[in-house]
Structure formats: C-alpha cells, structure tokens
N, C-alpha and C. Protein backbone atom coordinates (compact mmCIF):
# COMPACT_ATOMS: atom_id res chain seq x y z
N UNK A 1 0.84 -1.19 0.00
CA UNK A 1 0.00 0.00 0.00
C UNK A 1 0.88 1.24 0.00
N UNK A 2 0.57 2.27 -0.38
CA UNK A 2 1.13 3.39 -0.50
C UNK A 2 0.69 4.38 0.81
N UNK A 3 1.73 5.35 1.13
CA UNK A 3 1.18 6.37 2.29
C UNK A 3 -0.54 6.80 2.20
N UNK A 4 -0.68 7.40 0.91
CA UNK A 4 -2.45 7.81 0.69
C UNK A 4 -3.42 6.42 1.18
N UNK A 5 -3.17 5.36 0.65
CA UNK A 5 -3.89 4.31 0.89
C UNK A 5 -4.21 4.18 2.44
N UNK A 6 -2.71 3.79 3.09
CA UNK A 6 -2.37 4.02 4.79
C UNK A 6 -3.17 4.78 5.27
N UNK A 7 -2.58 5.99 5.33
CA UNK A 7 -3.76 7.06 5.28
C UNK A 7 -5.07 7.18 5.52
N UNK A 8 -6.04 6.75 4.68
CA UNK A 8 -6.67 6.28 4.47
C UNK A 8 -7.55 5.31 5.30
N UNK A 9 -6.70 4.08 5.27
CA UNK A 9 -7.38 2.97 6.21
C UNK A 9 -7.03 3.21 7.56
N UNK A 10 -6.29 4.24 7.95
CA UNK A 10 -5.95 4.20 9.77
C UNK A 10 -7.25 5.24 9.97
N UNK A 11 -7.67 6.27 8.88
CA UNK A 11 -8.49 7.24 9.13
C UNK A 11 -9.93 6.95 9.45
N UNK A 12 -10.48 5.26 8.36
CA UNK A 12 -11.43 4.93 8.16
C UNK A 12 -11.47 4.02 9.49
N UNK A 13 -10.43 3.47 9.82
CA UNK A 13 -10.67 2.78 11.01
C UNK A 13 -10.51 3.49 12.00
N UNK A 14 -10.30 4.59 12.55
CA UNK A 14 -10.35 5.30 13.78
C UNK A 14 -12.00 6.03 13.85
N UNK A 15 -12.39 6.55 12.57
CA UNK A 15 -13.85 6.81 12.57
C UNK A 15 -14.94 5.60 12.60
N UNK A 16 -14.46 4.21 11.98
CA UNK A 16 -15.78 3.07 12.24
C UNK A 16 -15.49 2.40 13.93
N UNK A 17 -14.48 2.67 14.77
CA UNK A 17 -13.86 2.09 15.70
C UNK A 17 -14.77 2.12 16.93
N UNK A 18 -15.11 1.39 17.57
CA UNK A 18 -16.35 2.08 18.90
C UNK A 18 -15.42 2.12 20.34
N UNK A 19 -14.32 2.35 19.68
CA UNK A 19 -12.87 2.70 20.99
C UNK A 19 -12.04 2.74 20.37
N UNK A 20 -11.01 3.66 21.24
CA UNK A 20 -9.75 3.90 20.65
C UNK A 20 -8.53 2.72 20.53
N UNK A 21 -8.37 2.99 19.22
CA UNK A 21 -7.32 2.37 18.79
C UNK A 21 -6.06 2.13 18.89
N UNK A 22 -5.30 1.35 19.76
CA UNK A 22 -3.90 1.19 20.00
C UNK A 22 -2.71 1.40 18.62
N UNK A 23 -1.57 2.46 18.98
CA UNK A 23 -0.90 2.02 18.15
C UNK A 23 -0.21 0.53 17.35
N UNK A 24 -0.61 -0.26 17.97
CA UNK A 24 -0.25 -1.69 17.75
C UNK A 24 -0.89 -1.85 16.81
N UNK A 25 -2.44 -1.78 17.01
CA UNK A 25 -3.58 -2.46 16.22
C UNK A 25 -3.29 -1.28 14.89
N UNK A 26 -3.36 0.02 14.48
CA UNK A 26 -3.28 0.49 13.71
C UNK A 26 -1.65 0.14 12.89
N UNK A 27 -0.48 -0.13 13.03
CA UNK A 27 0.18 -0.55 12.96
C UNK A 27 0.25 -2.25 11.96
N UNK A 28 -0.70 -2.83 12.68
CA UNK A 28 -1.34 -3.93 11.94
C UNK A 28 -2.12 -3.91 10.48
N UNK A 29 -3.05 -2.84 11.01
CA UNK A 29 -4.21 -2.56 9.81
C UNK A 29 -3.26 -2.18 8.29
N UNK A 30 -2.35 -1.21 8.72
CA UNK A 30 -1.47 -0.55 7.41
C UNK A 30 -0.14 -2.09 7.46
N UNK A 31 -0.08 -2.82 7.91
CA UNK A 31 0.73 -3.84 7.77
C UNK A 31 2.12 -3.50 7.49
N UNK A 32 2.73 -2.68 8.82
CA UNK A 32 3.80 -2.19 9.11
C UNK A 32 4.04 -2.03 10.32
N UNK A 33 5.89 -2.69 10.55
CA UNK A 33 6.36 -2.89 11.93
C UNK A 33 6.21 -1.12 12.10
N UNK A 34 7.12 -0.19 12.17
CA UNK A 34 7.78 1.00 11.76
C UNK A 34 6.25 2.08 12.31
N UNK A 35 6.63 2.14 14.16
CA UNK A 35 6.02 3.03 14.96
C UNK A 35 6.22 4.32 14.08
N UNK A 36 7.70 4.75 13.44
CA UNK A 36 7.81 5.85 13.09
C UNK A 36 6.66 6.51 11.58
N UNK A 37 7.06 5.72 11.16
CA UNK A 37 5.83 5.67 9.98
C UNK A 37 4.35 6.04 9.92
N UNK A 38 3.77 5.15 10.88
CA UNK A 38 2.06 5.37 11.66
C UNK A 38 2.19 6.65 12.33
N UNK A 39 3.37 7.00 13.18
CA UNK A 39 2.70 8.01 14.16
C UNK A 39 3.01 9.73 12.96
N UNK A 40 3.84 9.60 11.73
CA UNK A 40 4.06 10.68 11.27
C UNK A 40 2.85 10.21 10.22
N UNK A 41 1.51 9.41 9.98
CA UNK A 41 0.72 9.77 9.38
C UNK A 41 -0.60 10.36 10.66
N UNK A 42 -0.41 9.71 11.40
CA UNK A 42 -1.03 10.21 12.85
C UNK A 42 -1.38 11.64 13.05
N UNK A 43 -0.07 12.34 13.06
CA UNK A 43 0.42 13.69 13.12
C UNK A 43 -0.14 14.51 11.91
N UNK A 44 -0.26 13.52 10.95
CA UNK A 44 -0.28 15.08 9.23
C UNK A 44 -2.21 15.04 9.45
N UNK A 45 -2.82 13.71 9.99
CA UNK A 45 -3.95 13.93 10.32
C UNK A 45 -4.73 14.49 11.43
N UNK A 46 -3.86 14.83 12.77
CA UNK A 46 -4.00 15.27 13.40
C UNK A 46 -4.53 16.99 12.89
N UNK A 47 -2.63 17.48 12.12
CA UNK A 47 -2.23 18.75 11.72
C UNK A 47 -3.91 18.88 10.84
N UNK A 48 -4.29 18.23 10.23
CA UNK A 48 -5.18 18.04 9.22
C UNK A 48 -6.74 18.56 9.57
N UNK A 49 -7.11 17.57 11.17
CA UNK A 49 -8.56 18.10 11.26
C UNK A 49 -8.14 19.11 11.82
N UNK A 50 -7.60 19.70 12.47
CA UNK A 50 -7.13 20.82 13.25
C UNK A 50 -7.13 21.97 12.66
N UNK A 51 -6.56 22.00 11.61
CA UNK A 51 -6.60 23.14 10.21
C UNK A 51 -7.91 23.17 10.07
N UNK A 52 -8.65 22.29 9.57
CA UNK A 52 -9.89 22.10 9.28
C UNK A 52 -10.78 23.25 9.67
N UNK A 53 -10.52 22.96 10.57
CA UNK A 53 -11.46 23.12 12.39
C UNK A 53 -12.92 22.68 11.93
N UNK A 54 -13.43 21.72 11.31
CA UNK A 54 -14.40 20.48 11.60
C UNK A 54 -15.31 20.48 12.82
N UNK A 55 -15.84 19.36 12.92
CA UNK A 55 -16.30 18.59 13.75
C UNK A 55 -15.95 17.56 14.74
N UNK A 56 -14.76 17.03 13.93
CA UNK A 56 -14.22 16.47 14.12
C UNK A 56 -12.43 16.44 14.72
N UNK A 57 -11.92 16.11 15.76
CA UNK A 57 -10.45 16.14 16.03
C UNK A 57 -9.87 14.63 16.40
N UNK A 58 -8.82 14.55 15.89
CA UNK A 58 -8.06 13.18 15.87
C UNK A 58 -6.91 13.44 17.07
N UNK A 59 -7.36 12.60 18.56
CA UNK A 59 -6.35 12.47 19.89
C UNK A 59 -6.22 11.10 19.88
N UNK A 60 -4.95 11.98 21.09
CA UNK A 60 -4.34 10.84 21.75
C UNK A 60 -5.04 10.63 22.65
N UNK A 61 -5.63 9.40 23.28
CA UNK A 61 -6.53 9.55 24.37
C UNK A 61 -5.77 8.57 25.75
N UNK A 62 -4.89 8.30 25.20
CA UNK A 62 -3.83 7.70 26.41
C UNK A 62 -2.42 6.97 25.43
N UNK A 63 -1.62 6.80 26.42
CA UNK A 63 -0.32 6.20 26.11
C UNK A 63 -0.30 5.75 24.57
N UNK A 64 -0.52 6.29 23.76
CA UNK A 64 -0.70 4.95 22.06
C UNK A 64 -1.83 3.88 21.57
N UNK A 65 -2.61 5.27 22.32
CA UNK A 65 -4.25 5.10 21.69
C UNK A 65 -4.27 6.32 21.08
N UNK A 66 -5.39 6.28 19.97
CA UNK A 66 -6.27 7.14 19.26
C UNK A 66 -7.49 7.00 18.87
N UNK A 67 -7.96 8.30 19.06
CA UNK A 67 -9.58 8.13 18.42
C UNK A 67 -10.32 9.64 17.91
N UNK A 68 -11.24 9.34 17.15
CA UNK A 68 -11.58 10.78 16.15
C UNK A 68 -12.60 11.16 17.24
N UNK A 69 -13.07 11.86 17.48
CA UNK A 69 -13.60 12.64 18.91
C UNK A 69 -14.30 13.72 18.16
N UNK A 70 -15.50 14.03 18.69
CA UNK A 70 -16.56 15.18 17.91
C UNK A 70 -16.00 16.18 19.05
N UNK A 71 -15.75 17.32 18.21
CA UNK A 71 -15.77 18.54 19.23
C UNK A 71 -17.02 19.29 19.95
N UNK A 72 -16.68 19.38 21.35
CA UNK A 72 -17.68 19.77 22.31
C UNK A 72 -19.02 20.77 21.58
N UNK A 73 -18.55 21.71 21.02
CA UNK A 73 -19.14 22.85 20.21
C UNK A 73 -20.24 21.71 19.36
N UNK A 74 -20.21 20.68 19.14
CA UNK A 74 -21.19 20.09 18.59
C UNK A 74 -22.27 19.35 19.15
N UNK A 75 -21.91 18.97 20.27
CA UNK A 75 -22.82 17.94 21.14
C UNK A 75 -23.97 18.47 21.35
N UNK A 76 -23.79 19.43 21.78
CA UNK A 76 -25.61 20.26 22.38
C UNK A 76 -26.64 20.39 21.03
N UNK A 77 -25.95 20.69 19.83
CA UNK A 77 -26.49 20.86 18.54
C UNK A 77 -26.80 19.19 18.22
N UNK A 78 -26.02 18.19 18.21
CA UNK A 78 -26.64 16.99 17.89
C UNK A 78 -27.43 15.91 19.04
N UNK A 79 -27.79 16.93 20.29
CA UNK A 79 -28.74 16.30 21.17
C UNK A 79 -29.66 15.00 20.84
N UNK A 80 -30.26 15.02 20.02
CA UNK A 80 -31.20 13.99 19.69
C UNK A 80 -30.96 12.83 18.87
N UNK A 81 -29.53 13.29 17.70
CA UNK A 81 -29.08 12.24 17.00
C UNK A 81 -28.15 11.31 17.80
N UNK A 82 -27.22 11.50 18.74
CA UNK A 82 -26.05 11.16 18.95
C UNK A 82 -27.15 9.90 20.10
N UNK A 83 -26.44 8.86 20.36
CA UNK A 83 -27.09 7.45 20.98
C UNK A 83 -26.10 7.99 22.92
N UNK A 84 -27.05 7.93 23.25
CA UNK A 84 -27.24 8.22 25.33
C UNK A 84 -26.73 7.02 25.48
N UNK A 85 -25.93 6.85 26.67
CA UNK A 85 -25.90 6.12 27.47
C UNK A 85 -26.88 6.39 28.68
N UNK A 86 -27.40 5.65 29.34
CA UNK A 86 -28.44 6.40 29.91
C UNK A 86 -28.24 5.59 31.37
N UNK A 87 -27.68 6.24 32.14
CA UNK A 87 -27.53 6.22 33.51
C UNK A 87 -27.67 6.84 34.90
N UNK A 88 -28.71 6.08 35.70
CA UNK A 88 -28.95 6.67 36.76
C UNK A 88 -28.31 7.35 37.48
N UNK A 89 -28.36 8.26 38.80
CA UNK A 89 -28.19 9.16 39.62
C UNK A 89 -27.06 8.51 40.46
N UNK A 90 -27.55 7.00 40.82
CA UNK A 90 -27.18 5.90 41.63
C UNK A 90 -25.83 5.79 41.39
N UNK A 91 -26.25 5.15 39.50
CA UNK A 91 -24.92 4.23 39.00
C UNK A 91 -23.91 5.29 38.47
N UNK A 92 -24.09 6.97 38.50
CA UNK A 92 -23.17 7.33 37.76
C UNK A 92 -22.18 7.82 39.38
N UNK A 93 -22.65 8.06 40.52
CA UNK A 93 -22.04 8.27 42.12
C UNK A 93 -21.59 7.00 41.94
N UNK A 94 -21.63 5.99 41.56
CA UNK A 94 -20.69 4.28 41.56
C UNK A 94 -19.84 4.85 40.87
N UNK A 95 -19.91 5.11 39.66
CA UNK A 95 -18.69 5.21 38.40
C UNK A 95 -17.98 5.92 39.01
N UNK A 96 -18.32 6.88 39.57
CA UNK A 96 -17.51 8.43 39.69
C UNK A 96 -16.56 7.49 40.85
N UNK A 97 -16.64 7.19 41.90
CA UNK A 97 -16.64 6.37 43.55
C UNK A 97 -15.48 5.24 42.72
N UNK A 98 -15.43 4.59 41.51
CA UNK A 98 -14.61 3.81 41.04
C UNK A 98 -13.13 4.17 40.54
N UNK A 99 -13.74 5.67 39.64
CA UNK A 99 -13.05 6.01 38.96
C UNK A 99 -12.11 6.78 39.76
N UNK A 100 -12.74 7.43 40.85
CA UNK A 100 -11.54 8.22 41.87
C UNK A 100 -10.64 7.30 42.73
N UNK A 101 -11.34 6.39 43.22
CA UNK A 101 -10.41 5.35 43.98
C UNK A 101 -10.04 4.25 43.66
N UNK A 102 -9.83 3.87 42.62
CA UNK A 102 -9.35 2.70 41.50
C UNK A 102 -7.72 1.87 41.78
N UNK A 103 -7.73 1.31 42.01
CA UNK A 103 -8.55 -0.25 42.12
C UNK A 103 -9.12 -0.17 43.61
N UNK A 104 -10.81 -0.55 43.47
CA UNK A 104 -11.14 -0.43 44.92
C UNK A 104 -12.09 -1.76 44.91
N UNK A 105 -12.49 -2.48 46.49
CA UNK A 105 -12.70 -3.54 46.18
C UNK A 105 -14.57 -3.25 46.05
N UNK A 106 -15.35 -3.68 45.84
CA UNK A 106 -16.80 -3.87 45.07
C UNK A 106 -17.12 -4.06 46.88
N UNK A 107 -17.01 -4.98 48.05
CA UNK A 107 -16.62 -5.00 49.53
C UNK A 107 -17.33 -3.41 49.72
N UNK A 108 -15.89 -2.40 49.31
CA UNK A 108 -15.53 -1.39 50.19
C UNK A 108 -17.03 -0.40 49.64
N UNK A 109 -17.00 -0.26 48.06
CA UNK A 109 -18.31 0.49 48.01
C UNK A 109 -19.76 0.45 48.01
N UNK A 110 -20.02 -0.86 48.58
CA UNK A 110 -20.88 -1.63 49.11
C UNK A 110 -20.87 -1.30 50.42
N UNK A 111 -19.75 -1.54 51.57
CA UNK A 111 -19.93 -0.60 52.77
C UNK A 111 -20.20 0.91 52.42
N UNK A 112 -19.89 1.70 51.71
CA UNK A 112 -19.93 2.78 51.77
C UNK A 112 -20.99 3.61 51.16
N UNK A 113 -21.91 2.72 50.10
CA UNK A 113 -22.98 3.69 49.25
C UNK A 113 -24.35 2.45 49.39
N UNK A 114 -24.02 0.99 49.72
CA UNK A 114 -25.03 0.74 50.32
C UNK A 114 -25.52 -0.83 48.90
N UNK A 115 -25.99 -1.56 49.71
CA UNK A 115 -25.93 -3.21 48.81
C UNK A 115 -26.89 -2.34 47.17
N UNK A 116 -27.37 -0.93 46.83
CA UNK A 116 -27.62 -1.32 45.66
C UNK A 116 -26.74 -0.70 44.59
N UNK A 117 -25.43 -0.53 45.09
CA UNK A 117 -24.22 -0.64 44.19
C UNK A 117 -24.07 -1.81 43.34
N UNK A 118 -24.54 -2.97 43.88
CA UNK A 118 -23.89 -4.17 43.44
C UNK A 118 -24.65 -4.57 41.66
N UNK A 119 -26.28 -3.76 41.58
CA UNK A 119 -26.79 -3.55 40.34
C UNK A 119 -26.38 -2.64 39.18
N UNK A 120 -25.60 -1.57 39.80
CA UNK A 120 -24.73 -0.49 39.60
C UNK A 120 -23.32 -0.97 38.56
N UNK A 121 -22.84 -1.65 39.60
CA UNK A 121 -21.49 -2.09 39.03
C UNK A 121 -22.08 -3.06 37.61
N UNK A 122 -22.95 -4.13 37.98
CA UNK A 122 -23.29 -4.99 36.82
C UNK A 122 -23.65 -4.17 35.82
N UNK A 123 -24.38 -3.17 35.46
CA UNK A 123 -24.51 -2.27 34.77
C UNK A 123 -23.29 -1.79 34.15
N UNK A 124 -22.42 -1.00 34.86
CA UNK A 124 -21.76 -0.78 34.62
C UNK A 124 -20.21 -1.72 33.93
N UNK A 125 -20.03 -3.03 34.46
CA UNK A 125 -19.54 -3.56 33.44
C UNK A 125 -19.87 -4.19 32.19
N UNK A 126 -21.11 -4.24 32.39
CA UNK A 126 -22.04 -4.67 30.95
C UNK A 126 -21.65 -3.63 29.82
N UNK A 127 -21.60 -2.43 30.20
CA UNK A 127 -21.60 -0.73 29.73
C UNK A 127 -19.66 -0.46 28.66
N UNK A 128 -19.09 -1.84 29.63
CA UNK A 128 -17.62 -1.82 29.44
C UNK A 128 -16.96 -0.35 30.09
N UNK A 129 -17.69 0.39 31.22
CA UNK A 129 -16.86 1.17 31.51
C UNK A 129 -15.76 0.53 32.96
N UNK A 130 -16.61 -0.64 33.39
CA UNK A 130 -15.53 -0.72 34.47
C UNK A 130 -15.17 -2.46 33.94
N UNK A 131 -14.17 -3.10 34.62
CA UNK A 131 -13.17 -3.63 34.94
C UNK A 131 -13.42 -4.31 36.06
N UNK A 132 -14.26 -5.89 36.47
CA UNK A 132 -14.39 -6.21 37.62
C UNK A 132 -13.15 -7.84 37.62
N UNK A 133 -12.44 -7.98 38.72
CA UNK A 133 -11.56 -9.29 38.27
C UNK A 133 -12.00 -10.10 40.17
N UNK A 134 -11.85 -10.99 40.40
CA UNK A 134 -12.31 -11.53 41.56
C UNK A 134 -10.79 -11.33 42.20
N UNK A 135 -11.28 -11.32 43.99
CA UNK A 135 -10.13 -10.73 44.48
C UNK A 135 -10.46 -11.32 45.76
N UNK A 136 -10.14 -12.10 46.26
CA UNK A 136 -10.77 -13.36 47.62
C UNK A 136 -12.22 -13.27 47.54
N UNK A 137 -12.85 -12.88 48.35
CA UNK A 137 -14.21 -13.48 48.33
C UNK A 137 -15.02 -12.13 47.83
N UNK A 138 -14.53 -11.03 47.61
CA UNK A 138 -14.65 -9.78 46.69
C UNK A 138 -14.00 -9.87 45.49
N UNK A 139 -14.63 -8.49 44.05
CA UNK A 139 -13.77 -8.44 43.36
C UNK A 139 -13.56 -6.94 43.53
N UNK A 140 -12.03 -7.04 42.90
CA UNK A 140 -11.68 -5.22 42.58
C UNK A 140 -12.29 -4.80 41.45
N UNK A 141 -12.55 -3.47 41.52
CA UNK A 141 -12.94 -2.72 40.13
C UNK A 141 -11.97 -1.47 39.93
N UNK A 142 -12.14 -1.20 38.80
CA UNK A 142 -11.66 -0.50 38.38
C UNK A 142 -12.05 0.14 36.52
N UNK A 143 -11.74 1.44 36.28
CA UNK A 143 -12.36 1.74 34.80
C UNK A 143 -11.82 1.24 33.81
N UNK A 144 -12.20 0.87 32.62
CA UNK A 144 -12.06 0.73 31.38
C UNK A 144 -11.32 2.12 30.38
N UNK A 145 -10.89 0.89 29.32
CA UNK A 145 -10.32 2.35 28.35
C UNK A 145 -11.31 2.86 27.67
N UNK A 146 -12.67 2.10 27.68
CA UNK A 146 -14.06 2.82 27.18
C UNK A 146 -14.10 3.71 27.98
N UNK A 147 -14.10 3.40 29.29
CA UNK A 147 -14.32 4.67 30.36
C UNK A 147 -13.63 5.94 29.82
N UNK A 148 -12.23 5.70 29.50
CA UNK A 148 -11.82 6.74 29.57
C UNK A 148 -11.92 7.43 28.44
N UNK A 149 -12.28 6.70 27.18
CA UNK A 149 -12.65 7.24 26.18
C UNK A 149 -13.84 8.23 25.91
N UNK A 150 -14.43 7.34 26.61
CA UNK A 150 -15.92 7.70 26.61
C UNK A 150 -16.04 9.47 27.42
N UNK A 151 -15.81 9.56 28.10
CA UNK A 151 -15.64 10.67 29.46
C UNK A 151 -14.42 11.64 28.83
N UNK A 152 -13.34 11.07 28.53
CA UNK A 152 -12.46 12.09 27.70
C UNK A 152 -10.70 12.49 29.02
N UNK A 153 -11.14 11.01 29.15
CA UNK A 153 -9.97 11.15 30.24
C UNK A 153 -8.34 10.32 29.35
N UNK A 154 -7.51 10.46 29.76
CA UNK A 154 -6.15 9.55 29.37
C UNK A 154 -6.73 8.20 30.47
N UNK A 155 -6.20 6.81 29.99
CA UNK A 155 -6.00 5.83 30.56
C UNK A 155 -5.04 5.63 31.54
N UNK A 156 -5.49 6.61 32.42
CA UNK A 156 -4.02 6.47 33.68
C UNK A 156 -4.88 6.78 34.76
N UNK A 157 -4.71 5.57 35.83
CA UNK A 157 -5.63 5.87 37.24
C UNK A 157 -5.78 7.23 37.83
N UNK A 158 -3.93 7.97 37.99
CA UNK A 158 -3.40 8.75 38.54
C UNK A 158 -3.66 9.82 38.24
N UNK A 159 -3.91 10.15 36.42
CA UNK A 159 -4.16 11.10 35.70
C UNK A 159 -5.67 11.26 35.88
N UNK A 160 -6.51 10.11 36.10
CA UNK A 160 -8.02 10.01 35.90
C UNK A 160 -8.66 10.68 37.43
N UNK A 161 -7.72 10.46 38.38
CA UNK A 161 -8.15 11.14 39.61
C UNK A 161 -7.48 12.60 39.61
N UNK A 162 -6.76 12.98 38.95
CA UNK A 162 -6.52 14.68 39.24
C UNK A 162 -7.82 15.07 38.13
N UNK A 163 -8.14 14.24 36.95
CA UNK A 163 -8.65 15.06 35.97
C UNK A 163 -9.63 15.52 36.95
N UNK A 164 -10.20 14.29 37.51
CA UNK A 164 -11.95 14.59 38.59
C UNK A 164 -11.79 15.62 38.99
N UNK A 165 -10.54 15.00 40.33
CA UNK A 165 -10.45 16.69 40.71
C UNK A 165 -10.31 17.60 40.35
N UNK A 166 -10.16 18.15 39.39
CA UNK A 166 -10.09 19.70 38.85
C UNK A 166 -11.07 19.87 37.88
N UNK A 167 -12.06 19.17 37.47
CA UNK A 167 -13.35 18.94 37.06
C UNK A 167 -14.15 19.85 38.28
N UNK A 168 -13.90 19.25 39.56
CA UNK A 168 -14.34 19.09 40.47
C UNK A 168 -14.32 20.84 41.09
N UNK A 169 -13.73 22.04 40.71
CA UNK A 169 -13.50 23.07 41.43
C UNK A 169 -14.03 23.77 40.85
C-alpha cells in the first residue's frame, strides 16, 4: 500500500472504531512494523482536522491510543441524534466512587454507598466502563479504556483522579 492508501485505512478505522485504537492495532491494519511511519501519518492527520477546524479532532486519548472525537461545540447541537448512554443518579455516584479510587474492592463500596451498588457495578460492566476481576471473596474494580474514552480522560488511574479533581473546582 502506499502512504495515501495508509492514510486512508488508519483514518477509516479510527472513525468506524467504537474505541480507541492502539498504536499496535493500527500498525497492523497498514501492515507495518515501523512506529515511526504510523505516528508521522497520525500527526499530518491530526495537523489536518485541526486546520480544518471540523467537527471532528483526531487524539491521543492515552499512552498509544487514538480516536476521532466530535468537538464539544457540537454535542448540544446533535442532542437527539447522537445514541445516550443512559444512567442513573445511583450508577453514575458508583462510576464516579470507582473512577476516583481505583482499584477499589466492590466489599468497600458496598460498605460505603449501600448493597444497591452491586446492580450499579453490573450495569456498569455490561456498559464496558468498568473492569471487575475476583479478588478473595470480593472483586476489585476498576475503569475501562471505554471509560476513559468515553468521558475524555487519558488511561491512567493517577491522571483520571486529578482530571476529577479539577473537574471538580
């Protein structure tokens, strides 16, 4: 394949993608070892919607992921087209309760917000935003890279609890 082609198919697959795409996996798609290669077509598409100024912007959304992301300025205008996740009052004080104290055990926020977390969390990993693995007679949770996609955070626990907090002021 040629650069345009490349091009091309990393562009078409970051827009049909329902999560962001690892440099690995894009790497694959254009059927090339050569990080350097992918990330300088990465960049001219980046430079690209950016110029634009679109609808559309092409990030990094953690460590050597990417994904095409609608700019904020559009959301309120496509209210009715764009597909809800649609979550209670309950389950989004779970998410939030996960996402700040990550890895925490399913136990601890069950003592703390009360046994109907435990419909919460199932929800919520059904949703793919959290991460449940068994952990003695509890499991830990923790968020997903949907999570963080989804919400607009980097995939980093550390990073995902300052973002809150300063969300938060």
């Amino acid at each position: 394949m040629g650069i345009k082609q490349d091009r091309a198919t990393i562009e078409a697959a970051l827009y049909a993608a329902d999560r962001p795409l690892t440099l690995a996996e894009i790497k694959k798609l254009v059927g090339t070892s050569s990080e350097t290669y992918v990330r300088k077509i990465i960049e001219d598409l980046k430079r690209e919607y950016s110029k634009k100024g679109g609808p559309l912007n092409l990030v990094e959304t953690g460590k050597d992921t990417f994904t095409l992301r609608l700019n904020e300025e559009y959301i309120p205008k496509l209210e009715g087209v764009i597909p809800k996740i649609r979550l209670t009052r309950g389950a989004i004080k779970t998410l939030a309760m996960i996402a700040y104290n990550q890895n925490i055990s399913q136990a601890k926020i069950a003592e703390i917000r009360g046994n109907r977390v435990y419909d919460h969390i199932r929800q919520l990993v059904s949703l793919g935003f959290v991460e449940s693995r068994p952990f003695g007679r509890t499991r830990m949770l923790r968020t997903t890279k949907k999570f963080a996609s989804y919400f607009g955070f980097e995939d980093d626990m550390d990073k995902i609890r300052e973002e809150i907090q300063n969300r938060l002021r």
